[in-house]
PDB file of N, CA and C in Angstrom:
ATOM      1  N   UNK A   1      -3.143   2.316 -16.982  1.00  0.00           N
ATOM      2  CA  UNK A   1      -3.645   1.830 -15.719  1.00  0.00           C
ATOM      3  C   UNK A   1      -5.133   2.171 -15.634  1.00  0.00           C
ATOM      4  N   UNK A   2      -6.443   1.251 -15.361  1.00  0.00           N
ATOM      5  CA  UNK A   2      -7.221   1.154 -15.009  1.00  0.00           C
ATOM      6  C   UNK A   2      -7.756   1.640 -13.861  1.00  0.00           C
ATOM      7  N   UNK A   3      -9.337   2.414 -13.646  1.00  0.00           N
ATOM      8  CA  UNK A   3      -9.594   2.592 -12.237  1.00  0.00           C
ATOM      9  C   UNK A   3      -9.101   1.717 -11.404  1.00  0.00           C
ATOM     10  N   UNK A   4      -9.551   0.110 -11.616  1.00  0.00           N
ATOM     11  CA  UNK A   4      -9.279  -0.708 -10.598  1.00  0.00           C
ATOM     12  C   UNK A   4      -8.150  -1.368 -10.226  1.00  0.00           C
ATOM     13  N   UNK A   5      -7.137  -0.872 -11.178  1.00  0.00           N
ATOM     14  CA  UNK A   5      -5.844  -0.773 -10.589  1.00  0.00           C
ATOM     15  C   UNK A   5      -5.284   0.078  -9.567  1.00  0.00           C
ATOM     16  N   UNK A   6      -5.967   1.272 -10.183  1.00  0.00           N
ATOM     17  CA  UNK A   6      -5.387   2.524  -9.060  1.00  0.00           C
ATOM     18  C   UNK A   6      -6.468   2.554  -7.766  1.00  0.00           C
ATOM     19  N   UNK A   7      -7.363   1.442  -7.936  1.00  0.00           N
ATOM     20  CA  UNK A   7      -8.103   1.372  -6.087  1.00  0.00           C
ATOM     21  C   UNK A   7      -7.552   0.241  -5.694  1.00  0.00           C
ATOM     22  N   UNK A   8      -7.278  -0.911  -6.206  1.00  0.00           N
ATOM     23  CA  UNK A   8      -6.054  -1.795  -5.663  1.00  0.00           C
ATOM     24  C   UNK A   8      -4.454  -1.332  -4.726  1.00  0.00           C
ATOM     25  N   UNK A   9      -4.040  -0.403  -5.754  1.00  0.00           N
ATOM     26  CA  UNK A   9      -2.763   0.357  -5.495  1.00  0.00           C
ATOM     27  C   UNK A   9      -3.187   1.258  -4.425  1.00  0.00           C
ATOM     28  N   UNK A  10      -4.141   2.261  -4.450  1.00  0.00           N
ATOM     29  CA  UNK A  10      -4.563   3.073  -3.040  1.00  0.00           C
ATOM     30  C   UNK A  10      -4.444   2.079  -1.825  1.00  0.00           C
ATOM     31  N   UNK A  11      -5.624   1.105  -2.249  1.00  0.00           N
ATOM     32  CA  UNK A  11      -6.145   0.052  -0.706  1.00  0.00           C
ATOM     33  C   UNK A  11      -4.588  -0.340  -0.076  1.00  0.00           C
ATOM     34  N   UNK A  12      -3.668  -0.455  -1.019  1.00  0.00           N
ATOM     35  CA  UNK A  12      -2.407  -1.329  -0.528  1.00  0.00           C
ATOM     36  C   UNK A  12      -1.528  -0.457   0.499  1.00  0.00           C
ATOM     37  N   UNK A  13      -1.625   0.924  -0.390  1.00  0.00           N
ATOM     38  CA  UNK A  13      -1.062   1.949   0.172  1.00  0.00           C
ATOM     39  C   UNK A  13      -1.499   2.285   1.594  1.00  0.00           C
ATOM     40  N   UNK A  14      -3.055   2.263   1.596  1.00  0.00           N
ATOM     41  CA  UNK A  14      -3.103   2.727   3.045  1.00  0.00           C
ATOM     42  C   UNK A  14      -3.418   1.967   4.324  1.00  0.00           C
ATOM     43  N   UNK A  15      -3.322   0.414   3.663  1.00  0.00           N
ATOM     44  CA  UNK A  15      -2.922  -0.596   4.584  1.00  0.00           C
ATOM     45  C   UNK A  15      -1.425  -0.904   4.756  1.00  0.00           C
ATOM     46  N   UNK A  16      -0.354  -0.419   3.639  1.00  0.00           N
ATOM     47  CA  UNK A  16       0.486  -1.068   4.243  1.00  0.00           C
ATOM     48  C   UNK A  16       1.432  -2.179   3.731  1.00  0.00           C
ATOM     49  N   UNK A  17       2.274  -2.604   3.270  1.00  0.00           N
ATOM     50  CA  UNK A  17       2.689  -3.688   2.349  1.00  0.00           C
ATOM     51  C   UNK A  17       4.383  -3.765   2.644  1.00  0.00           C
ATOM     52  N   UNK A  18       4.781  -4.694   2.173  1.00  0.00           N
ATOM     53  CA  UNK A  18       6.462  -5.325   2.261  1.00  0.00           C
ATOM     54  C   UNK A  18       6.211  -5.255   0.708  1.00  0.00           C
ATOM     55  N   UNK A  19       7.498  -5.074   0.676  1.00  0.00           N
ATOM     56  CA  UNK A  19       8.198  -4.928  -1.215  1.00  0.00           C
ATOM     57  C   UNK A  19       9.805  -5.603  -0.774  1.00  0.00           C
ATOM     58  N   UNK A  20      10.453  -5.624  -1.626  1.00  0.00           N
ATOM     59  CA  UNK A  20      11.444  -6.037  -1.982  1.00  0.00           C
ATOM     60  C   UNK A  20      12.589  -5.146  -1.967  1.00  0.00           C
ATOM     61  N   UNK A  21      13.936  -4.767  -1.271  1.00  0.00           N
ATOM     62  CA  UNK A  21      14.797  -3.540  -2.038  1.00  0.00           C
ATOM     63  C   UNK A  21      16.076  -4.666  -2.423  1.00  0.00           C
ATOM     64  N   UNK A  22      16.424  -4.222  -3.550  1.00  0.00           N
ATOM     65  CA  UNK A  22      17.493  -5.100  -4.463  1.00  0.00           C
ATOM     66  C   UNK A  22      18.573  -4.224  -4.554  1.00  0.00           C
ATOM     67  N   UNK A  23      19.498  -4.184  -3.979  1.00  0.00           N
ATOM     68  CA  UNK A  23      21.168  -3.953  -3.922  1.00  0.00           C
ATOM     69  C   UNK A  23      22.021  -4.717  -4.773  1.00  0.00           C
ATOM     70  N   UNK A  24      22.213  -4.481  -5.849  1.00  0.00           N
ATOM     71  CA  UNK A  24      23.509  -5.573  -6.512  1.00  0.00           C
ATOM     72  C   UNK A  24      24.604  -4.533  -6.854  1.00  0.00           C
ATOM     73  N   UNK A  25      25.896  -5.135  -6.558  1.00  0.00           N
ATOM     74  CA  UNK A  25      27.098  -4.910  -7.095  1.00  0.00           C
ATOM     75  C   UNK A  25      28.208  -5.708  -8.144  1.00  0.00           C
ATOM     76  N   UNK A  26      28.329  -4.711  -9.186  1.00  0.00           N
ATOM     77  CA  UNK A  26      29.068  -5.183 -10.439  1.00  0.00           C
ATOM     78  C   UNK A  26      30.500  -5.038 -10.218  1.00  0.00           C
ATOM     79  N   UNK A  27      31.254  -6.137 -10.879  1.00  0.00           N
ATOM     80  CA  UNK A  27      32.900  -5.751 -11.124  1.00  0.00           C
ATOM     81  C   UNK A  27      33.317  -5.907 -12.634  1.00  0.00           C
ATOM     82  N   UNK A  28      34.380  -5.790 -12.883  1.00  0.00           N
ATOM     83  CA  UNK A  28      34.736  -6.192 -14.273  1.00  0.00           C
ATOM     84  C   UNK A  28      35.460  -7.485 -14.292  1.00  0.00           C
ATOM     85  N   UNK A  29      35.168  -8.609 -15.248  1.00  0.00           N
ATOM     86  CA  UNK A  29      35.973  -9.118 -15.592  1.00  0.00           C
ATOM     87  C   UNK A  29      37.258  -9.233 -16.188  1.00  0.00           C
ATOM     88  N   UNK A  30      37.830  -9.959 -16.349  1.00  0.00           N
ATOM     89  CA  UNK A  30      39.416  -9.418 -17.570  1.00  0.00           C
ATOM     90  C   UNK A  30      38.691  -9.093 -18.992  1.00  0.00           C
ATOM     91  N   UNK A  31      38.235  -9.695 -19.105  1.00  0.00           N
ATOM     92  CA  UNK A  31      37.430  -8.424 -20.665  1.00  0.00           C
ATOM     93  C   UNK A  31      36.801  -7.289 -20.326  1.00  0.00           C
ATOM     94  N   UNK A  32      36.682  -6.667 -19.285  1.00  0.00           N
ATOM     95  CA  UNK A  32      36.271  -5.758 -19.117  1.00  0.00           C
ATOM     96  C   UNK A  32      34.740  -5.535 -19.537  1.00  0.00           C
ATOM     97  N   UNK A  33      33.953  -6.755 -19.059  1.00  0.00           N
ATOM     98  CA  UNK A  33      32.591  -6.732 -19.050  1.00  0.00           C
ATOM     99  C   UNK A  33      31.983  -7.033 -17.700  1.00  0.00           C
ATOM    100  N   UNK A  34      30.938  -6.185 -17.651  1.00  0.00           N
ATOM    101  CA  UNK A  34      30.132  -6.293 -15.962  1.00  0.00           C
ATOM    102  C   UNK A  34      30.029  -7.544 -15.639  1.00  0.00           C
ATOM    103  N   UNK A  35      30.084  -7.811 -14.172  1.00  0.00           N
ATOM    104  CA  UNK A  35      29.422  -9.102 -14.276  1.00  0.00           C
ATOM    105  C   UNK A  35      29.363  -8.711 -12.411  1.00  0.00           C
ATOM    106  N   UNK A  36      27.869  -9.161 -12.580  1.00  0.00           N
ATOM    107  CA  UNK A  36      27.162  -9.195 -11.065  1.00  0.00           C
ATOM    108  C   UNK A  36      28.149 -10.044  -9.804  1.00  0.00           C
ATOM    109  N   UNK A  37      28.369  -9.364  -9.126  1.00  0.00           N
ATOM    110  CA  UNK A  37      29.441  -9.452  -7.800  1.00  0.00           C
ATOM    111  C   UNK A  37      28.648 -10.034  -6.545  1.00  0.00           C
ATOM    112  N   UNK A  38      27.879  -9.378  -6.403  1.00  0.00           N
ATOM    113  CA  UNK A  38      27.095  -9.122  -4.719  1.00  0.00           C
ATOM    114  C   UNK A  38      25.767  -8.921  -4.989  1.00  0.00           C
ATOM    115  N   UNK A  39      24.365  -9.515  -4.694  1.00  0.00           N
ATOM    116  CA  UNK A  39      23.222  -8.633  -4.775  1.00  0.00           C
ATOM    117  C   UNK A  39      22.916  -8.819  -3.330  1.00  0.00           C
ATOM    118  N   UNK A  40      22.161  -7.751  -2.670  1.00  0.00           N
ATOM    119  CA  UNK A  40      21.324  -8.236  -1.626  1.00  0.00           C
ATOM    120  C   UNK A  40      19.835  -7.617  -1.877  1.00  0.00           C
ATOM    121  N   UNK A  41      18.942  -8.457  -1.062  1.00  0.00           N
ATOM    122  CA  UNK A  41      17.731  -8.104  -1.266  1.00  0.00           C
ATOM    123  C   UNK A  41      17.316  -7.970   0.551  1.00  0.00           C
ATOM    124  N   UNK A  42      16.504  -7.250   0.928  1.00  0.00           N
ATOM    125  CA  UNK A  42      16.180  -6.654   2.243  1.00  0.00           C
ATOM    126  C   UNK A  42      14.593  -6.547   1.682  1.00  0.00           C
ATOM    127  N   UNK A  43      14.042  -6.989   3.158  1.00  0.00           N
ATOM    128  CA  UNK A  43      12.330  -7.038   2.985  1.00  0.00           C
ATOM    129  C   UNK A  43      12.445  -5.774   3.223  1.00  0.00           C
ATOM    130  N   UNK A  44      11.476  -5.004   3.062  1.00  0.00           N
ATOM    131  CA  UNK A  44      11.231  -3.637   3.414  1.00  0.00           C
ATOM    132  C   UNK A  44       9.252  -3.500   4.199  1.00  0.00           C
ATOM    133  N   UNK A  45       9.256  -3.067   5.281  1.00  0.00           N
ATOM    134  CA  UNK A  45       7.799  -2.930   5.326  1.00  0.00           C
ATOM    135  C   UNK A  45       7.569  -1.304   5.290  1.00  0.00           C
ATOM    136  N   UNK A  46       6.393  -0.921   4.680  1.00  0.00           N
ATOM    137  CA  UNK A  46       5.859   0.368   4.276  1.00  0.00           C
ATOM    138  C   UNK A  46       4.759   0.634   5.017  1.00  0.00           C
ATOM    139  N   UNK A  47       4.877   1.093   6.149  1.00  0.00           N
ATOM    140  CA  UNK A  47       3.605   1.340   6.841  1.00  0.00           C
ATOM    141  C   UNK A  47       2.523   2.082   6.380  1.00  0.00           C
ATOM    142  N   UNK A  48       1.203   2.199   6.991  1.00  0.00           N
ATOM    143  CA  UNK A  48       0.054   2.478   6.487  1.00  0.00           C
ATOM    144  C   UNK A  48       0.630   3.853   5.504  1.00  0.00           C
ATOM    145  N   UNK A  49      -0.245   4.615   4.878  1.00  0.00           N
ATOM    146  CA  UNK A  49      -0.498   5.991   4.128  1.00  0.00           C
ATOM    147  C   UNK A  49      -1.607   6.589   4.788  1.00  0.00           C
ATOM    148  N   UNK A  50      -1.431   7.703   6.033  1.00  0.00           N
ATOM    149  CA  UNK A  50      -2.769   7.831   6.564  1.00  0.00           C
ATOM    150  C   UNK A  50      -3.152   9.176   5.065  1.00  0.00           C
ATOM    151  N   UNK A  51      -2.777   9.435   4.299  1.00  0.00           N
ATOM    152  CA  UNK A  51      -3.083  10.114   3.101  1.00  0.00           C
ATOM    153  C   UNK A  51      -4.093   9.385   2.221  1.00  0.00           C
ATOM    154  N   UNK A  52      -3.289   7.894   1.985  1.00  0.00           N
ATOM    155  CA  UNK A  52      -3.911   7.589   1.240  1.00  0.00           C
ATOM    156  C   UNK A  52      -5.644   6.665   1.887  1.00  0.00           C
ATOM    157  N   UNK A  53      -5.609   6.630   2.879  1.00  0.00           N
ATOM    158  CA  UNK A  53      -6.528   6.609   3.769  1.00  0.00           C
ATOM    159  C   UNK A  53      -7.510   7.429   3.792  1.00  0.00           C
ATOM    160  N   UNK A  54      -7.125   8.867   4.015  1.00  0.00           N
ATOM    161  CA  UNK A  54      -7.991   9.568   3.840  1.00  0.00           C
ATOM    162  C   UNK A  54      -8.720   9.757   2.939  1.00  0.00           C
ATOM    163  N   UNK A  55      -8.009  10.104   2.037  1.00  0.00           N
ATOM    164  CA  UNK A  55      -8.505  10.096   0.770  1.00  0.00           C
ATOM    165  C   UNK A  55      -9.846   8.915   0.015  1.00  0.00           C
ATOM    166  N   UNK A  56      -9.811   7.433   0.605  1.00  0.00           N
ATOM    167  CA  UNK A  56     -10.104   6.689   0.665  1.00  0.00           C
ATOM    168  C   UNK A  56     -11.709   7.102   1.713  1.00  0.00           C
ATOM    169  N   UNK A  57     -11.241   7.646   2.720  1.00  0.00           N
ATOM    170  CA  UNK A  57     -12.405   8.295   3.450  1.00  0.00           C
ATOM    171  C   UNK A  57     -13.500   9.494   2.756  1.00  0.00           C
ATOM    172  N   UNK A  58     -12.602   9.987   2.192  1.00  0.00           N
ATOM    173  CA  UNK A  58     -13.648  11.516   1.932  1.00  0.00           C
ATOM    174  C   UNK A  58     -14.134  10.548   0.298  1.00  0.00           C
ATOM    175  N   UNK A  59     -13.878   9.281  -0.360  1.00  0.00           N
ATOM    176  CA  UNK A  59     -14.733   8.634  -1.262  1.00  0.00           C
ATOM    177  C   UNK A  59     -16.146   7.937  -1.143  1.00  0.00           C
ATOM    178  N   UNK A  60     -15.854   7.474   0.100  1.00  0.00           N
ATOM    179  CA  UNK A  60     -16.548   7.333   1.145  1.00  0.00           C
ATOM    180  C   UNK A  60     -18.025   7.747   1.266  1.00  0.00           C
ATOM    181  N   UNK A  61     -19.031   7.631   0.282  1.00  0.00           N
ATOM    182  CA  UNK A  61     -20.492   8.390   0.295  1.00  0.00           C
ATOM    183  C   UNK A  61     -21.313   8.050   1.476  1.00  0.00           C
ATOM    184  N   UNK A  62     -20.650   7.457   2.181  1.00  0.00           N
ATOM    185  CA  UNK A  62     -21.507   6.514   3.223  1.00  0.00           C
ATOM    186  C   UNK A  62     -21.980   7.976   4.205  1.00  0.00           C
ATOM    187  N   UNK A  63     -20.654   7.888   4.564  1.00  0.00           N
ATOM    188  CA  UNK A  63     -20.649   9.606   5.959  1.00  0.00           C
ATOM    189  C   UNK A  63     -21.014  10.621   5.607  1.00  0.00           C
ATOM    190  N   UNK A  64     -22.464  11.127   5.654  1.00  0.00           N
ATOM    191  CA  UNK A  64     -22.626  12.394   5.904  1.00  0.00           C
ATOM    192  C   UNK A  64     -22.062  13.478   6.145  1.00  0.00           C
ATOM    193  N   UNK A  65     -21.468  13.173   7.650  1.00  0.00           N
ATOM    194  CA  UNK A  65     -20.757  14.085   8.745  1.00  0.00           C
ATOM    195  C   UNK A  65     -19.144  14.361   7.932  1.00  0.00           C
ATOM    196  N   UNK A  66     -19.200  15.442   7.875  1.00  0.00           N
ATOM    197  CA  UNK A  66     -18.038  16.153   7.170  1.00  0.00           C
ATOM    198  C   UNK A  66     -16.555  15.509   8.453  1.00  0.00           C
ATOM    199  N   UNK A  67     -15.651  15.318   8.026  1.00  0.00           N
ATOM    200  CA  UNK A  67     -14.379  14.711   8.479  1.00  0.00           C
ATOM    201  C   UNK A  67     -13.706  15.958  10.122  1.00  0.00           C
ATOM    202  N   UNK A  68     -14.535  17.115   9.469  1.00  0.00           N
ATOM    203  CA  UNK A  68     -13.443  18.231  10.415  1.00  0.00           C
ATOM    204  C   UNK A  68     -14.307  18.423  11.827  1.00  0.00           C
ATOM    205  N   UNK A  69     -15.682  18.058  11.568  1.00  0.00           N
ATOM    206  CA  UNK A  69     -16.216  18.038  12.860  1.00  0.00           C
ATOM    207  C   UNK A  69     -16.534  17.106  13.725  1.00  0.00           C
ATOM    208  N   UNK A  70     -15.975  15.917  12.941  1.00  0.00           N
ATOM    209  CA  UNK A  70     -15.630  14.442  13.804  1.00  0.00           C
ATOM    210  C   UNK A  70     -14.842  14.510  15.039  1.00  0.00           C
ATOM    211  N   UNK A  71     -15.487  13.701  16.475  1.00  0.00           N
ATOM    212  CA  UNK A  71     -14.219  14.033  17.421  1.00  0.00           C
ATOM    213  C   UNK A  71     -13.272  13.047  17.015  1.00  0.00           C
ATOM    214  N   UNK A  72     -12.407  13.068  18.414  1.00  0.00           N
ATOM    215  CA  UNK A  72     -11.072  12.098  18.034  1.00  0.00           C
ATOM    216  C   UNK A  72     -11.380  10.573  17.871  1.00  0.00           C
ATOM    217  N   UNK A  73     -12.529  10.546  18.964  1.00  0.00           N
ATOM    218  CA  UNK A  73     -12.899   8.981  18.846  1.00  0.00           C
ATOM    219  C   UNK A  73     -13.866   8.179  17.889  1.00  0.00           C
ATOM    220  N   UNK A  74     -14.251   9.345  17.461  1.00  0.00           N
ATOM    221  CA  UNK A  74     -15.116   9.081  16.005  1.00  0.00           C
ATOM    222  C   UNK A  74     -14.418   9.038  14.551  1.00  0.00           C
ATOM    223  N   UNK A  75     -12.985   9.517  15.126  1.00  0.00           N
ATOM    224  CA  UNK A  75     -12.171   9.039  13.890  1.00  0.00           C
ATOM    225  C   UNK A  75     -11.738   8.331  13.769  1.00  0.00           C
ATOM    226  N   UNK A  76     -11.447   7.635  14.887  1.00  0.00           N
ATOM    227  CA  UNK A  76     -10.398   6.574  15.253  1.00  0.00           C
ATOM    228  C   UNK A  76     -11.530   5.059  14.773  1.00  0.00           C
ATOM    229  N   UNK A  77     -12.762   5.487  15.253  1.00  0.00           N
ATOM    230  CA  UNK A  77     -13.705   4.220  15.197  1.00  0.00           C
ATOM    231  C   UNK A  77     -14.370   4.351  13.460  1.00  0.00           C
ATOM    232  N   UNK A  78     -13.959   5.069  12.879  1.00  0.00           N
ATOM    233  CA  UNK A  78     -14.649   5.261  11.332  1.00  0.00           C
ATOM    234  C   UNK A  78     -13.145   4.748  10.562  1.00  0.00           C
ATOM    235  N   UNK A  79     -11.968   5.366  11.412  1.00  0.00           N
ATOM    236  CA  UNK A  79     -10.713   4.653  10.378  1.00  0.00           C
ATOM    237  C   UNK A  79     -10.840   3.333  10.525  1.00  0.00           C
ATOM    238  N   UNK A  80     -11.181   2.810  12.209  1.00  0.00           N
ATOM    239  CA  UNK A  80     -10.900   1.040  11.307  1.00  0.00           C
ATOM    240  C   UNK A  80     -11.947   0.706  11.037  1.00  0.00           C
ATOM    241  N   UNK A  81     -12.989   1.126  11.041  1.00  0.00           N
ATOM    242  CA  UNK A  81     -14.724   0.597  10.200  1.00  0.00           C
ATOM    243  C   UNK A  81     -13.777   0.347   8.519  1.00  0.00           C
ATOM    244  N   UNK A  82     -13.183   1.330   8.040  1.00  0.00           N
ATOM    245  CA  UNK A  82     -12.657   1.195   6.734  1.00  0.00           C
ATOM    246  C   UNK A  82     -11.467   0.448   6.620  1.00  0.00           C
ATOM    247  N   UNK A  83     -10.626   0.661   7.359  1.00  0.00           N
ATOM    248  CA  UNK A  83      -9.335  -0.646   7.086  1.00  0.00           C
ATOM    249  C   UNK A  83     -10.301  -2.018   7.306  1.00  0.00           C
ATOM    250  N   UNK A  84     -11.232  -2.440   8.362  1.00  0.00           N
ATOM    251  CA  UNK A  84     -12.114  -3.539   7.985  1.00  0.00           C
ATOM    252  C   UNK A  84     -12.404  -3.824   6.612  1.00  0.00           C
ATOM    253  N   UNK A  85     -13.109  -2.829   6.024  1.00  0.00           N
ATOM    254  CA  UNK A  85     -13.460  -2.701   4.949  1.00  0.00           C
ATOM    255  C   UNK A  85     -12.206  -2.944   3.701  1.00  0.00           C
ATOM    256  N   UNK A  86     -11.039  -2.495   3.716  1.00  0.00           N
ATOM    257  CA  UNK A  86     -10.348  -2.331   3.260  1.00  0.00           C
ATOM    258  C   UNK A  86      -9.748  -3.559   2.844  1.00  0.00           C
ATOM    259  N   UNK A  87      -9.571  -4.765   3.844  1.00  0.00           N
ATOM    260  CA  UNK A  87      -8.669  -5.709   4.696  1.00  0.00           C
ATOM    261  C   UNK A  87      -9.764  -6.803   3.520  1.00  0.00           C
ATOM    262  N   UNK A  88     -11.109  -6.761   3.896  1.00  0.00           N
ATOM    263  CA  UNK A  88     -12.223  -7.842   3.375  1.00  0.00           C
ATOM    264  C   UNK A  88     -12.101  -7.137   1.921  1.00  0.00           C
ATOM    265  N   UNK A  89     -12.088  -6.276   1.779  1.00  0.00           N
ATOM    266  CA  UNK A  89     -11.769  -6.102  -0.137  1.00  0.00           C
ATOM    267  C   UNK A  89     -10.951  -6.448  -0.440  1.00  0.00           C
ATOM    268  N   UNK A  90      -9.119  -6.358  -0.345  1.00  0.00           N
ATOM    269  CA  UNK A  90      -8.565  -7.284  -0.484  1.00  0.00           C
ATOM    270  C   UNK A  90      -8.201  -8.295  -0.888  1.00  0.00           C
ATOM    271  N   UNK A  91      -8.976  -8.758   0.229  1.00  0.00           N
ATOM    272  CA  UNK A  91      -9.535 -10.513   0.248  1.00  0.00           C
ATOM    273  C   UNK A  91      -9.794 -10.897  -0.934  1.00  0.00           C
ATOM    274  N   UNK A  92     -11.009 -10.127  -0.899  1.00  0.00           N
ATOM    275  CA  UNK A  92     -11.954 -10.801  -2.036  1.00  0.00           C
ATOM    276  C   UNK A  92     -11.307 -10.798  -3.581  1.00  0.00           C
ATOM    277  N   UNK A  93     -10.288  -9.702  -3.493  1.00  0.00           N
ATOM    278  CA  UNK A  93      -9.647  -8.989  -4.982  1.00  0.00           C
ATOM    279  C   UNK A  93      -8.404 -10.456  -4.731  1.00  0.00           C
ATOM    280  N   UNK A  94      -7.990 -10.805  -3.634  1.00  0.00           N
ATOM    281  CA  UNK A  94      -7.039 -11.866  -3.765  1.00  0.00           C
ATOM    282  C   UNK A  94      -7.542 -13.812  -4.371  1.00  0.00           C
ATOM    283  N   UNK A  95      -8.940 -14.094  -3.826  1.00  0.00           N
ATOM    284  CA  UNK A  95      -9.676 -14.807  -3.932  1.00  0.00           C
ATOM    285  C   UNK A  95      -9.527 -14.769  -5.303  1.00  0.00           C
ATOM    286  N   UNK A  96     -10.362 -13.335  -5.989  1.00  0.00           N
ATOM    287  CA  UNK A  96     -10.599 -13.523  -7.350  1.00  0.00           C
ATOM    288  C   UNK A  96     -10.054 -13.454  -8.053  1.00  0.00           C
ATOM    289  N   UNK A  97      -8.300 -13.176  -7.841  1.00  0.00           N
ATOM    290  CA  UNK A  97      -7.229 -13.323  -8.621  1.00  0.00           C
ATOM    291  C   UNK A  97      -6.643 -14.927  -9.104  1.00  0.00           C
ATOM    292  N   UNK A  98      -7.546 -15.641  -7.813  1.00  0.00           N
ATOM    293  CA  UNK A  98      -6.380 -17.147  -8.027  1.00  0.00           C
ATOM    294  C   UNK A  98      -6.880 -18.539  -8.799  1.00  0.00           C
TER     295      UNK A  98
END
């Protein structure tokens, strides 16, 4: 895996994503070989990673101001300055995939 895989995989993480969960059930036939019975599949949504967010923050060379002496509303207005940020990278990584 590549840096820019693992800042793809972060960005996703701390925005947030639906995946897939796959349930299947096997029985036997009269030969006594598996054979797929039941699958179900269920969307799953994964809410943000405020971890992987952070983390994403303290990469961040932009901010000076150290994270612990930020008030509440200066965090709140610097987290979505970066999910902005986050949301338009994305983008652009989706654009340049197609």
């Amino acid at each position: 895996m590549d840096e820019e895989e693992i800042m793809k995989a972060l960005v996703k993480r701390a925005l947030g994503y639906e995946s897939d969960e796959i349930v299947e059930e096997y029985t036997a036939d009269e030969n006594g070989n598996a054979v797929l019975s039941k699958r179900k599949i269920t969307k799953r949504y994964n809410p943000p990673d405020i971890n992987a967010l952070r983390f994403l923050m303290e990469q961040d060379e932009l901010s000076d101001v150290e994270l612990s002496q930020m008030t509440d509303a200066e965090l709140i207005k610097e987290k979505n300055r970066l999910l902005q940020l986050l949301k338009e990278k994305e983008k652009e990584n989706e654009n340049g995939n197609l």
